[in-house]
C-alpha atoms as a PDB file:
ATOM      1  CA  UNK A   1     -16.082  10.686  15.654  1.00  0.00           C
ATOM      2  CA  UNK A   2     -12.558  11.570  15.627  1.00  0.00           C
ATOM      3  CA  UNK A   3     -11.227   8.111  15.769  1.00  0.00           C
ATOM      4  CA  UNK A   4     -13.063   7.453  12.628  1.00  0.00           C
ATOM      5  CA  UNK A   5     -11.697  10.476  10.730  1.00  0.00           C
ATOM      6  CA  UNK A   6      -8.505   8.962  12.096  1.00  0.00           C
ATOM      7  CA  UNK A   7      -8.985   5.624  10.637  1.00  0.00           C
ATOM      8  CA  UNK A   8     -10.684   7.454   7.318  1.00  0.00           C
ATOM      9  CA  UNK A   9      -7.047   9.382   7.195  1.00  0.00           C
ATOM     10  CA  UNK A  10      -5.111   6.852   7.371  1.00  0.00           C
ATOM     11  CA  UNK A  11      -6.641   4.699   4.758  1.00  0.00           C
ATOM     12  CA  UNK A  12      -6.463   7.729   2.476  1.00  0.00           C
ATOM     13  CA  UNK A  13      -2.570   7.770   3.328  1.00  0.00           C
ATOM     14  CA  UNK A  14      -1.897   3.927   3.254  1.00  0.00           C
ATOM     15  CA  UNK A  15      -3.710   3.900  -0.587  1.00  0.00           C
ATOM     16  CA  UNK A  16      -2.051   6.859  -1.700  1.00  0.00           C
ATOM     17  CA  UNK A  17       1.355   5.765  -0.323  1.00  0.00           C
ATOM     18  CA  UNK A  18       0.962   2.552  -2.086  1.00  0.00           C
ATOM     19  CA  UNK A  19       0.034   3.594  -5.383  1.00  0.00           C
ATOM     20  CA  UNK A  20       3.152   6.603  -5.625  1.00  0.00           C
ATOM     21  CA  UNK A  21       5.494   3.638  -4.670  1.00  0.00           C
ATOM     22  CA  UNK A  22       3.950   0.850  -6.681  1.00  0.00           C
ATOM     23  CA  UNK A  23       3.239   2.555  -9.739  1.00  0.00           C
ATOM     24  CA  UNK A  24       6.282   3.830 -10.595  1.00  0.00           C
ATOM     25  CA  UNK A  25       8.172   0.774  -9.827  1.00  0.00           C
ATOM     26  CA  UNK A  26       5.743  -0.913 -12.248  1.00  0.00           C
ATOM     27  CA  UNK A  27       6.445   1.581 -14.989  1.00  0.00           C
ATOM     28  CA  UNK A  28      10.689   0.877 -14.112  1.00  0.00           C
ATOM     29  CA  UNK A  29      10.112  -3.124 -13.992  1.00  0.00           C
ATOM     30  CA  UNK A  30       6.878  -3.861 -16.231  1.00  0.00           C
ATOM     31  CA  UNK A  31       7.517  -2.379 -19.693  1.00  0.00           C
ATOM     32  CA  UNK A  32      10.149  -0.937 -21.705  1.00  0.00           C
ATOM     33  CA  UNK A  33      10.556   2.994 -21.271  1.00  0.00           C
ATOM     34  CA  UNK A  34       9.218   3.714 -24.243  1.00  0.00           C
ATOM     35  CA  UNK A  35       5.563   2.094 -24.042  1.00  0.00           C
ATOM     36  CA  UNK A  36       5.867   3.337 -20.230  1.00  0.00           C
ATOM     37  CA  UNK A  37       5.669   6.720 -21.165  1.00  0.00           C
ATOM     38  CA  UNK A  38       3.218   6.031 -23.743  1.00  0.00           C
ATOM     39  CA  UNK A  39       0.868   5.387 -20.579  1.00  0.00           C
ATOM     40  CA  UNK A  40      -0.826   8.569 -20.348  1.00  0.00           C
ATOM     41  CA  UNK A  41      -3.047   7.049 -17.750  1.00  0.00           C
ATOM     42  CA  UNK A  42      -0.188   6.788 -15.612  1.00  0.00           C
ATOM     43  CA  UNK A  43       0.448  10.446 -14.816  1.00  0.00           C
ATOM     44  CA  UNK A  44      -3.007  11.463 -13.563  1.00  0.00           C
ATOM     45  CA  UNK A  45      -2.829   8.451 -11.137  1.00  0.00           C
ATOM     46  CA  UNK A  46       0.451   9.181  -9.443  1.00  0.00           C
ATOM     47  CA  UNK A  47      -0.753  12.870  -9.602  1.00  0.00           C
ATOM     48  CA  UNK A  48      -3.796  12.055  -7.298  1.00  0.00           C
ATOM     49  CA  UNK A  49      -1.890   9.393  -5.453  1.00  0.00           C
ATOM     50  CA  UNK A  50       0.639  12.027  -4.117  1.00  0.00           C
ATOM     51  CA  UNK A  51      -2.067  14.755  -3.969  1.00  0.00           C
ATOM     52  CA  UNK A  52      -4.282  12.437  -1.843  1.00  0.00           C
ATOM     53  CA  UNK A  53      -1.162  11.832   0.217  1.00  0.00           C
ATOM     54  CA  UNK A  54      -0.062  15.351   0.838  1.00  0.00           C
ATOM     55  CA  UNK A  55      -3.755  16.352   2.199  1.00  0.00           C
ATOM     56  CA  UNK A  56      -4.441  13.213   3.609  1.00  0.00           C
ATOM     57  CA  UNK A  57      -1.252  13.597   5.872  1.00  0.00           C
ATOM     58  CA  UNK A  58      -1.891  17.703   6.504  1.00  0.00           C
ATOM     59  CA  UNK A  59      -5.499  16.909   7.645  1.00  0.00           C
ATOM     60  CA  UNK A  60      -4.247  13.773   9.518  1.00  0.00           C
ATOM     61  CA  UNK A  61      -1.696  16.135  11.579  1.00  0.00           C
ATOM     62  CA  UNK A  62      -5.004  17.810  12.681  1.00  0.00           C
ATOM     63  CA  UNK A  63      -7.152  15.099  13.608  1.00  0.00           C
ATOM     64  CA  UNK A  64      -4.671  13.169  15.762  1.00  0.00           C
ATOM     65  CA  UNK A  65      -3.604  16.802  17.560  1.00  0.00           C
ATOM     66  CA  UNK A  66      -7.602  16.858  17.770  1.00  0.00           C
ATOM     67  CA  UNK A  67      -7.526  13.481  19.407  1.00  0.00           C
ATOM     68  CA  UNK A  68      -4.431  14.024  21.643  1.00  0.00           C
ATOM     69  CA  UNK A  69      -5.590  17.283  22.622  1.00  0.00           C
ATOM     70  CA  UNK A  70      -9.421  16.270  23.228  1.00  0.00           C
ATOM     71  CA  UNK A  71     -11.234  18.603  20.754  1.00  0.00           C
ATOM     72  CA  UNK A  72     -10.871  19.585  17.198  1.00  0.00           C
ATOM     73  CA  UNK A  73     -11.048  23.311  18.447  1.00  0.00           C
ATOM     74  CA  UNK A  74      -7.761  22.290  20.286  1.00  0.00           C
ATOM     75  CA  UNK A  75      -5.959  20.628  18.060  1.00  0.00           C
ATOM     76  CA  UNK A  76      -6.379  23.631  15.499  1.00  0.00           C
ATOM     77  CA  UNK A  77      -4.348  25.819  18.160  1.00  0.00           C
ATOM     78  CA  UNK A  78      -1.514  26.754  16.397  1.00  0.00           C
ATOM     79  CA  UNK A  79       0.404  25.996  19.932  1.00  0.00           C
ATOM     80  CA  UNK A  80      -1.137  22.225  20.101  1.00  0.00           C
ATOM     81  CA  UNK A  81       0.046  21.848  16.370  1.00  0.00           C
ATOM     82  CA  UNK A  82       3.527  22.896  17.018  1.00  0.00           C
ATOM     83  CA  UNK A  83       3.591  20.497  19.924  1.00  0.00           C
ATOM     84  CA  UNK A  84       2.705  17.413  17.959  1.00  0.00           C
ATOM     85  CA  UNK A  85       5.347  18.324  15.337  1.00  0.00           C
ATOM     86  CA  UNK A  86       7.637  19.419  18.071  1.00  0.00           C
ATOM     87  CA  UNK A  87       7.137  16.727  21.094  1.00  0.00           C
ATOM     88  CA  UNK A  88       6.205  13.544  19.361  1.00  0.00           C
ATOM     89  CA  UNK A  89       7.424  11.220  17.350  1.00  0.00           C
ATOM     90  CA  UNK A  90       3.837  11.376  15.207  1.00  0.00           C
ATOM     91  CA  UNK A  91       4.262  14.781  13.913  1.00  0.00           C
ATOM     92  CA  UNK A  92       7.068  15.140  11.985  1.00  0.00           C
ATOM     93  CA  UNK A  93       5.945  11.881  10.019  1.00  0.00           C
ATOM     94  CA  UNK A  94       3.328  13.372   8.758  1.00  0.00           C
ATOM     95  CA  UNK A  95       5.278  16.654   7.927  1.00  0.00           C
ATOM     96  CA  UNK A  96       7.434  14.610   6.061  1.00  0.00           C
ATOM     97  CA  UNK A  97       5.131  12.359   4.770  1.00  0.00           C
ATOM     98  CA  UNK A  98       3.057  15.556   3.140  1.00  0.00           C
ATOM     99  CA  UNK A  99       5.888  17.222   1.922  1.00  0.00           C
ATOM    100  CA  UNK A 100       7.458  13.940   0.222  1.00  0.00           C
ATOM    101  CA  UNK A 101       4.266  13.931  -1.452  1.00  0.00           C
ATOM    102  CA  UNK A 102       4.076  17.393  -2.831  1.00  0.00           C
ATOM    103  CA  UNK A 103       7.302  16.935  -3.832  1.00  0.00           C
ATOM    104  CA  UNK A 104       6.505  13.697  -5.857  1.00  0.00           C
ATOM    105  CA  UNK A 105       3.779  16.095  -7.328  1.00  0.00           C
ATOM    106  CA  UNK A 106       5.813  18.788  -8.660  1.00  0.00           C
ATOM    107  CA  UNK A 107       7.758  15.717 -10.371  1.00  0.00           C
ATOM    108  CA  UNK A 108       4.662  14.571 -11.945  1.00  0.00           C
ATOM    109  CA  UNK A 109       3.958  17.889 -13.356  1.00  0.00           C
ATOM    110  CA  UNK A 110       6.964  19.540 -14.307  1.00  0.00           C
ATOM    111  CA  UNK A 111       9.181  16.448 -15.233  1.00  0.00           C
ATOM    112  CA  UNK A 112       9.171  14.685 -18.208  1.00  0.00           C
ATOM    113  CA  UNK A 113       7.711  10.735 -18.037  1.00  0.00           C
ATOM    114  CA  UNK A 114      11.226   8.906 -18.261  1.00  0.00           C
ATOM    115  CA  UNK A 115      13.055   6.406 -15.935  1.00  0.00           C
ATOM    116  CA  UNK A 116      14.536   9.432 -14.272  1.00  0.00           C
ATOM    117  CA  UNK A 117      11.489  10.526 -13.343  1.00  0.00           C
ATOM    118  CA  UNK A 118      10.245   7.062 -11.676  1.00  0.00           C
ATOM    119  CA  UNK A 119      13.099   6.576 -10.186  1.00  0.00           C
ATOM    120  CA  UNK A 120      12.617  10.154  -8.427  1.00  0.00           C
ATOM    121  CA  UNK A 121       9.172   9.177  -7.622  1.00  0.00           C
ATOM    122  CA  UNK A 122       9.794   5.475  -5.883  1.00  0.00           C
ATOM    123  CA  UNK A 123      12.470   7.565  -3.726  1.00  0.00           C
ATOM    124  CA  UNK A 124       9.645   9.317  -2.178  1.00  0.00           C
ATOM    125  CA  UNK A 125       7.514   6.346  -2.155  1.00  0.00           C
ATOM    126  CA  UNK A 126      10.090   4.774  -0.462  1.00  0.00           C
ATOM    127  CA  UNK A 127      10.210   7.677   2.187  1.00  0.00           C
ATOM    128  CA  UNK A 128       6.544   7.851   2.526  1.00  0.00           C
ATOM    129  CA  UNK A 129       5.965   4.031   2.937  1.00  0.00           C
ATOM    130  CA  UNK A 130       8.771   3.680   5.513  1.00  0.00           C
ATOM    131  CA  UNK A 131       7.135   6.770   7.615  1.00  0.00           C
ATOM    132  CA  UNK A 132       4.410   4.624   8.597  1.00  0.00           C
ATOM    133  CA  UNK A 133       6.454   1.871  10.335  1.00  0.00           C
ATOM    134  CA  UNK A 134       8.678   4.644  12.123  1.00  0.00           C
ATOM    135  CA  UNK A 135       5.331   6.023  14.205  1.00  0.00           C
ATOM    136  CA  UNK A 136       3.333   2.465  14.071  1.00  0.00           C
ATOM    137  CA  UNK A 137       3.392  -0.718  16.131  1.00  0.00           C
ATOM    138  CA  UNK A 138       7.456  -1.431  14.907  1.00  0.00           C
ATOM    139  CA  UNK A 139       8.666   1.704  16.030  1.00  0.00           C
ATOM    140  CA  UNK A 140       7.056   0.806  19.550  1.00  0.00           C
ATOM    141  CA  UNK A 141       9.499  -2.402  20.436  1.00  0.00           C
ATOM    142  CA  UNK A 142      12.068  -1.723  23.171  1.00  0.00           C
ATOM    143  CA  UNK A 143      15.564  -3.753  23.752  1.00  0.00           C
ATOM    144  CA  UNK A 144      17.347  -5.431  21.267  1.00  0.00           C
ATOM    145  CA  UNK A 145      14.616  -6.309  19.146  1.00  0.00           C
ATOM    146  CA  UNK A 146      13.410  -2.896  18.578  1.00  0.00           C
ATOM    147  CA  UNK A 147      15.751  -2.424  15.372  1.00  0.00           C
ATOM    148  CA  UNK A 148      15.170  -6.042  13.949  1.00  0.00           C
ATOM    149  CA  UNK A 149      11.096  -5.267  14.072  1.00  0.00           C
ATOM    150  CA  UNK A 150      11.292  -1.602  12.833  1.00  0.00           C
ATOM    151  CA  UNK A 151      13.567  -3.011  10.211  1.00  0.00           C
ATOM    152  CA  UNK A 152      10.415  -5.479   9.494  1.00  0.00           C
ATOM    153  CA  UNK A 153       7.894  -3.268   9.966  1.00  0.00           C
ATOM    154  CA  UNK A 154       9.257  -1.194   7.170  1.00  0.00           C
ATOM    155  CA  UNK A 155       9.871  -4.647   4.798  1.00  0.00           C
ATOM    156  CA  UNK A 156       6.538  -4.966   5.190  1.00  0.00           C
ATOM    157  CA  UNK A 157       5.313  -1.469   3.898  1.00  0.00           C
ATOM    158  CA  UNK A 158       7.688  -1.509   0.825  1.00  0.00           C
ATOM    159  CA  UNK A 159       6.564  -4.890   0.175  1.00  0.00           C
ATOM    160  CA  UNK A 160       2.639  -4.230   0.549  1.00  0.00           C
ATOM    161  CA  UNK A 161       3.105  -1.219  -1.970  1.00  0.00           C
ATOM    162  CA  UNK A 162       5.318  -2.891  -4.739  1.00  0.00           C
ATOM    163  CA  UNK A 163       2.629  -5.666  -4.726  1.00  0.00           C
ATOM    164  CA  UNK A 164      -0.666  -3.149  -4.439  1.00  0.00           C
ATOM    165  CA  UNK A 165       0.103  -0.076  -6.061  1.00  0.00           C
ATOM    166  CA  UNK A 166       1.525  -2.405  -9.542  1.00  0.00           C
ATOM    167  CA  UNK A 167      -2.168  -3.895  -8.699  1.00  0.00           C
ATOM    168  CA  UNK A 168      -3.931  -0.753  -9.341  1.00  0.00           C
ATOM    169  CA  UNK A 169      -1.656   0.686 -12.164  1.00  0.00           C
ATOM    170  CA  UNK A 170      -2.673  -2.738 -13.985  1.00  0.00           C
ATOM    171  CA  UNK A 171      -6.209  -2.631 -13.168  1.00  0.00           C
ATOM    172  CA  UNK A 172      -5.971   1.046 -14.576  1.00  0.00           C
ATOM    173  CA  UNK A 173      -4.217  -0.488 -17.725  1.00  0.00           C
ATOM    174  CA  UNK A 174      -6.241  -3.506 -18.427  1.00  0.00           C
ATOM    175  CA  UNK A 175      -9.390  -1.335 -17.780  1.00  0.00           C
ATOM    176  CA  UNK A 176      -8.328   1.124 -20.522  1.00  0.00           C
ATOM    177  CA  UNK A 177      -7.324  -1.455 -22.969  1.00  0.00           C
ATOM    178  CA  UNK A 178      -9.391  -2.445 -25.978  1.00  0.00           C
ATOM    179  CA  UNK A 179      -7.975  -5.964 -27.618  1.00  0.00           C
ATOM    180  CA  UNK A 180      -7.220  -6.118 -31.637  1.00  0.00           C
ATOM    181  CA  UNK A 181      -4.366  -3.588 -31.297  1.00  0.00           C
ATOM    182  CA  UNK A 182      -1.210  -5.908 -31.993  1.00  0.00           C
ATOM    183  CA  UNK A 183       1.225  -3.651 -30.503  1.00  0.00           C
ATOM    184  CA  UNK A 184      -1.213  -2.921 -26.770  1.00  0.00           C
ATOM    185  CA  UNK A 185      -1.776  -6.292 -26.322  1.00  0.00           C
ATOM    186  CA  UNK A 186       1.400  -7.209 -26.577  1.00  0.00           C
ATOM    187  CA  UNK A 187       2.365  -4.324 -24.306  1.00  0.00           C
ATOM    188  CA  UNK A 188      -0.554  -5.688 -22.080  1.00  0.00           C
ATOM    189  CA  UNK A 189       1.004  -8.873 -22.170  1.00  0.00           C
ATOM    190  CA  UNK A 190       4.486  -8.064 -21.171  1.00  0.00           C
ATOM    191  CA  UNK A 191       3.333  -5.719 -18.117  1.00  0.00           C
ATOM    192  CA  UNK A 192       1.517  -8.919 -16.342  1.00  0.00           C
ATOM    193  CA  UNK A 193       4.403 -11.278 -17.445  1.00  0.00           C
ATOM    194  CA  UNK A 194       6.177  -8.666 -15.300  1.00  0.00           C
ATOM    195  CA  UNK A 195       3.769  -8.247 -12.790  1.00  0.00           C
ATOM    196  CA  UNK A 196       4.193 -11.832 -11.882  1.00  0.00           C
ATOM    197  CA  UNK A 197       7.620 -12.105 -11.495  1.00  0.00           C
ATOM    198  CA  UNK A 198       7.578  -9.030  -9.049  1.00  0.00           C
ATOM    199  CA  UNK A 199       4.482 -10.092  -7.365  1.00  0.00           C
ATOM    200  CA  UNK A 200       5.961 -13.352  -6.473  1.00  0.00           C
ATOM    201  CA  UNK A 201       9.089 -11.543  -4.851  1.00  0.00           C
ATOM    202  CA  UNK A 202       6.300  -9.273  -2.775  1.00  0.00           C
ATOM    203  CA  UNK A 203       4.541 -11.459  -1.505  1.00  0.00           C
ATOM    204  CA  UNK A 204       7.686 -13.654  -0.264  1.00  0.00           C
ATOM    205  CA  UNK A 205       8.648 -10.543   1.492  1.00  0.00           C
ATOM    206  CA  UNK A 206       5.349  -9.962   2.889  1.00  0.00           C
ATOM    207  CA  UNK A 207       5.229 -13.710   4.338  1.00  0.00           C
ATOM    208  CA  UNK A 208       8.252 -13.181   6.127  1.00  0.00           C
ATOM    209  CA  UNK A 209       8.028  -9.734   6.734  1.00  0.00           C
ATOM    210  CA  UNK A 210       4.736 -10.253   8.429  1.00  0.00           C
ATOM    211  CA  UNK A 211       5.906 -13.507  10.266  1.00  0.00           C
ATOM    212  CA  UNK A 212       8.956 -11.475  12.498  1.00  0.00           C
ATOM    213  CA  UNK A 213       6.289  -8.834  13.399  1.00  0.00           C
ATOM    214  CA  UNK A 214       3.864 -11.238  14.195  1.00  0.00           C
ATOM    215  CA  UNK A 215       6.493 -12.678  16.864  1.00  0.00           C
ATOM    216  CA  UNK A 216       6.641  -9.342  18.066  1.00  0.00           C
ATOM    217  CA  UNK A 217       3.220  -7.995  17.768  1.00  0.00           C
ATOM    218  CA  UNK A 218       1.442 -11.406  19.079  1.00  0.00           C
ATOM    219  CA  UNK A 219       4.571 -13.728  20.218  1.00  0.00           C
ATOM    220  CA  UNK A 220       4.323 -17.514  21.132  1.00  0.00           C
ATOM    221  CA  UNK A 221       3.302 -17.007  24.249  1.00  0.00           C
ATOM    222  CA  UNK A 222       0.202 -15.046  23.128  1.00  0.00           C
ATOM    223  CA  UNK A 223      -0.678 -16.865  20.606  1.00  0.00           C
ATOM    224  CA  UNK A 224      -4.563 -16.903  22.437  1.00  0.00           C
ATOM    225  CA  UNK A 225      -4.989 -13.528  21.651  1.00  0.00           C
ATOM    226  CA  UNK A 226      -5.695 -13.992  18.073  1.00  0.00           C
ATOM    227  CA  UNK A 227      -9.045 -15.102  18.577  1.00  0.00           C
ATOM    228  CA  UNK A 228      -9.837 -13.205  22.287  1.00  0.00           C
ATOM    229  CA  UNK A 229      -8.887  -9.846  21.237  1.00  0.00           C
ATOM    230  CA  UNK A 230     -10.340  -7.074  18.404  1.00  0.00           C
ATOM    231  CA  UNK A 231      -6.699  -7.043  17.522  1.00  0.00           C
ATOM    232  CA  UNK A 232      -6.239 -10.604  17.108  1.00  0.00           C
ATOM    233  CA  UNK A 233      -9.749 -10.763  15.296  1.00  0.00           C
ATOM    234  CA  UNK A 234      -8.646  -8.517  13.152  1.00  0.00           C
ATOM    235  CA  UNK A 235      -5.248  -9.519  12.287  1.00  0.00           C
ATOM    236  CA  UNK A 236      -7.223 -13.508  11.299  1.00  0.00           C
ATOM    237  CA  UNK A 237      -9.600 -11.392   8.948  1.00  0.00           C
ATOM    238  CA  UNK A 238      -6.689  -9.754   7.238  1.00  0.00           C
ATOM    239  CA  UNK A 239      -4.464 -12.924   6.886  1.00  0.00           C
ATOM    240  CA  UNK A 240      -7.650 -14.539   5.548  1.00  0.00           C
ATOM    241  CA  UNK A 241      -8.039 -11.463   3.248  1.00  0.00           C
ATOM    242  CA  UNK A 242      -4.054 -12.181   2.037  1.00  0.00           C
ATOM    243  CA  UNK A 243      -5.108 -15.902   1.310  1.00  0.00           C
ATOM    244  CA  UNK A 244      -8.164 -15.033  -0.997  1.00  0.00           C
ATOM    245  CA  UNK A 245      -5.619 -12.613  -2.859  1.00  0.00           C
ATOM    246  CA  UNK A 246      -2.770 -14.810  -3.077  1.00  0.00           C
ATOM    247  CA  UNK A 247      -5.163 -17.862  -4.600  1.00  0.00           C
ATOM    248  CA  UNK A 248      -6.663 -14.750  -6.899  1.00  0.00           C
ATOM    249  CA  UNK A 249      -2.855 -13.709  -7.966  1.00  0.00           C
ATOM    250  CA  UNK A 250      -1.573 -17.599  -8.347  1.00  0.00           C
ATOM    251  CA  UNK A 251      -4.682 -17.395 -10.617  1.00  0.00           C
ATOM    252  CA  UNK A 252      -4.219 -14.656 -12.703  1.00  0.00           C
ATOM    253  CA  UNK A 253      -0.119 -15.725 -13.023  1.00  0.00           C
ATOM    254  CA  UNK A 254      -0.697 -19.640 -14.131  1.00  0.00           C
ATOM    255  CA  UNK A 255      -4.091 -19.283 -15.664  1.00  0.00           C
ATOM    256  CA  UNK A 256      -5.081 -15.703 -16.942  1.00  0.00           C
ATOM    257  CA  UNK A 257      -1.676 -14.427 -18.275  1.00  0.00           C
ATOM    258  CA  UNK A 258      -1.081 -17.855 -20.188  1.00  0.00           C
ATOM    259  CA  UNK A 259      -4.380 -18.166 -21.629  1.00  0.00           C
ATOM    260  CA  UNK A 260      -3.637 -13.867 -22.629  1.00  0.00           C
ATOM    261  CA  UNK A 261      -0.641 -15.036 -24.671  1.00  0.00           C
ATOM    262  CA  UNK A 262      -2.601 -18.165 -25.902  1.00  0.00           C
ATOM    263  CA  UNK A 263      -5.433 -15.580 -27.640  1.00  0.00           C
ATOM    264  CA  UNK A 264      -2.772 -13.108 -28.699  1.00  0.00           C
ATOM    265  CA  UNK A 265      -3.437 -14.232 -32.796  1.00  0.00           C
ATOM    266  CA  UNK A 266      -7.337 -15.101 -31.619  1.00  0.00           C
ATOM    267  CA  UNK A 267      -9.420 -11.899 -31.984  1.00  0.00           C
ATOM    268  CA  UNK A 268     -12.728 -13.364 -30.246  1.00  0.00           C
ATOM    269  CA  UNK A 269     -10.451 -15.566 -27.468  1.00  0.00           C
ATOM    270  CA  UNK A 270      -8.698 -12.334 -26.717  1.00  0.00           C
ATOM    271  CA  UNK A 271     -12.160 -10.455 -26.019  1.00  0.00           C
ATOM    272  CA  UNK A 272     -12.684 -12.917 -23.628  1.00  0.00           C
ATOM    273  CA  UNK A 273      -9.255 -13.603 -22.233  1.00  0.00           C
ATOM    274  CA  UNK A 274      -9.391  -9.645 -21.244  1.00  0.00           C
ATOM    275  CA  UNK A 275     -12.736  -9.845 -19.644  1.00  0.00           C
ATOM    276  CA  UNK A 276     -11.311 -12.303 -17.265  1.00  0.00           C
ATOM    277  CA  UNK A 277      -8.423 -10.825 -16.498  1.00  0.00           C
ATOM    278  CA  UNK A 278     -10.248  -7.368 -15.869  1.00  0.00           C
ATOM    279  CA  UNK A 279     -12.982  -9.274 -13.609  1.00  0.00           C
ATOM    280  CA  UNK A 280     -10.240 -10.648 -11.336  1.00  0.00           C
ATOM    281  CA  UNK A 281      -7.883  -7.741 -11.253  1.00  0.00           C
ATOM    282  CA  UNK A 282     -11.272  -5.744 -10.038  1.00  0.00           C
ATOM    283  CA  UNK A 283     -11.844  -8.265  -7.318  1.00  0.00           C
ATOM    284  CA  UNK A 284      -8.481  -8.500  -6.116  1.00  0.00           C
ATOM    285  CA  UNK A 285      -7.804  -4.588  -5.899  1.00  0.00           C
ATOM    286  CA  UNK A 286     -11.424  -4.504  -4.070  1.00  0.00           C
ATOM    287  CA  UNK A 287     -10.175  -7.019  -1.436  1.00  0.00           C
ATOM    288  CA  UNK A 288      -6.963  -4.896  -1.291  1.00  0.00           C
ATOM    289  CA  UNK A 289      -8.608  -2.131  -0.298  1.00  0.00           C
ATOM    290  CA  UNK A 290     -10.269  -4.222   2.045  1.00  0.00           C
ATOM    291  CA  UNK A 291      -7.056  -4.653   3.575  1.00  0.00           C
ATOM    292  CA  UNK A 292      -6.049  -1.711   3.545  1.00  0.00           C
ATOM    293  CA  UNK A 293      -9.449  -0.830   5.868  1.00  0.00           C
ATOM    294  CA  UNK A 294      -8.179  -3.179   8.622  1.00  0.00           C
ATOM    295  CA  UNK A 295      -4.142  -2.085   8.738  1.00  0.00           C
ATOM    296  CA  UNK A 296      -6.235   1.022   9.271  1.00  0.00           C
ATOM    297  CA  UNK A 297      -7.816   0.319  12.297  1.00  0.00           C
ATOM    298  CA  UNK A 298      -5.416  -1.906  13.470  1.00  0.00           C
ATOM    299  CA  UNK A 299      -2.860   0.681  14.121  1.00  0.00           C
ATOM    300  CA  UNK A 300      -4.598   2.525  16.324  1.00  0.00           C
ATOM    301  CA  UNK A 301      -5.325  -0.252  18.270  1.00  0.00           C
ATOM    302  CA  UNK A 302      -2.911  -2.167  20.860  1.00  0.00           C
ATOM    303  CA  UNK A 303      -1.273  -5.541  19.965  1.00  0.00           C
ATOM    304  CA  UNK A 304      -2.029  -8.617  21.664  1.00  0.00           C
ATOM    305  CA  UNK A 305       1.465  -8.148  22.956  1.00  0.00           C
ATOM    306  CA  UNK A 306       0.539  -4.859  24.803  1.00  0.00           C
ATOM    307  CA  UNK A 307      -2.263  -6.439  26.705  1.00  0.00           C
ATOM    308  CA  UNK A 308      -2.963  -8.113  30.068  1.00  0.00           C
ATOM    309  CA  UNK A 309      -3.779 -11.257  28.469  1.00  0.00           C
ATOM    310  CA  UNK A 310      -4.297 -12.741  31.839  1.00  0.00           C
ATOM    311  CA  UNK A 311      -7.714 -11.053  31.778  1.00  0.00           C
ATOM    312  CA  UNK A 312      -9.001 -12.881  28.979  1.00  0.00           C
ATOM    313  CA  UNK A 313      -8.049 -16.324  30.028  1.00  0.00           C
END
């Protein structure tokens, strides 16, 4: 039971984390300021994202003190908490995950919407994101390659949010819209134009990103364990997951956005033109979250590096 509150935590933390780096970053990169802060949507999501965050990482201090300790009437000892934050290299990430986050709140609320303000708020992203890879698999290497994969590791996060968390601001934003307005579609229009570009630049990252810590995480050697371990199993569903999203994205960039700016002056073409785009950009955040699920599990499970592989042959 508390493994699964574990995993529940951390998927809570991963989709919050994205969402206060991506979102922001897609306010700096995917419109002008001014029809960025005319994006009143845009507030209440990075407010939950960073609320979600700040709990999410306060009740997952608990649960893996819980899990360390052997009971969750242990791990609410004040004594067992103070050794986690203390003794381990787990605990003060998620201190400083949680307060990153409530400080990205206070932003939200008391700052006004500006490029400032965004800028302040992918810092903490930035933080938060990178926090993961510091207590995850990355953080785990020893020798000389320990550096090169934490260095990855934490590629990877930054790269996973600027592509998912712009994902969900645009779903958000395409949801909300309502085609005939000249001025929001073109404002519609110029934040996937934008989207693209960036996405393109994630998702390059990601590939290579995800290729050094698959060295380190699998390695050559290992290469077996993909398909004779729950690790390996796991790490083929979410590559397969990345495939379906990057033929969905490819779609939406040389298809969907094109045929947008095509119906621009065609009132009934842009109906439909939107309905597309919002029917993909639901699938593709739905298989993001997906995703998300199994990075979840998989980091509390060991690599196919870390095992006996000898057993399984």
């Amino acid at each position: 039971m508390l493994d699964i509150l574990v995993i529940a935590l951390r998927l809570a933390q991963y989709g919050g984390a994205v969402i206060l780096l991506g979102a922001p970053l897609f306010l700096l990169y995917g419109l002008q300021e001014r029809d960025a802060a005319s994006q009143a949507w845009s507030r209440g999501l990075i407010a939950s994202a960073a609320a979600v965050v700040a709990i999410a990482s306060a009740a997952g201090l608990i649960a893996q003190t819980s899990v360390m300790a052997g009971s969750i009437t242990e791990g609410l000892k004040p004594s067992s908490i103070g050794f986690m934050i203390t003794g381990t290299s787990l605990g003060p990430a998620f201190v400083v995950r949680s307060a990153m986050a409530l400080a990205a709140l206070g932003v939200v609320l008391f700052v006004r919407p500006s490029r400032l303000q965004w800028m302040g708020l992918v810092f903490a992203g930035l933080v938060i994101s990178a926090s993961f890879a510091w207590t995850g698999h990355g953080a785990a290497t020893e020798g000389a390659g320990r550096y090169p994969h934490l260095a990855a590791a934490i590629l990877h996060s930054w790269a996973a949010a600027l592509w998912l968390g712009a994902l969900a601001a645009l779903l958000i934003m395409t949801l909300r819209h309502r085609p005939g307005d000249a001025r929001s579609d073109r404002i519609l229009h110029a934040a996937l134009h934008g989207f693209s570009g960036v996405g393109t630049l994630a998702v390059a990252l990601l590939i290579v990103s995800g290729a050094v810590n698959s060295l380190f995480l699998v390695g050559l050697d290992r290469i077996s364990g993909l398909w004779t371990t729950l690790y390996g199993g796991l790490l083929l569903a979410k590559l397969g997951m990345f495939g379906l999203m990057l033929a969905m994205a490819a779609s939406n960039r040389f298809l969907l956005t094109p045929g947008l700016s095509d119906a621009l002056d065609d009132p009934e073409g842009l109906q439909a033109a939107v309905a597309r785009l919002k029917g993909s950009l639901v699938l593709e955040t739905l298989l993001a979250l997906a995703l998300l699920g199994l990075v979840a599990i998989m980091g509390t499970l060991a690599p196919v590096s870390a095992m006996d592989m000898s057993m399984s042959s």
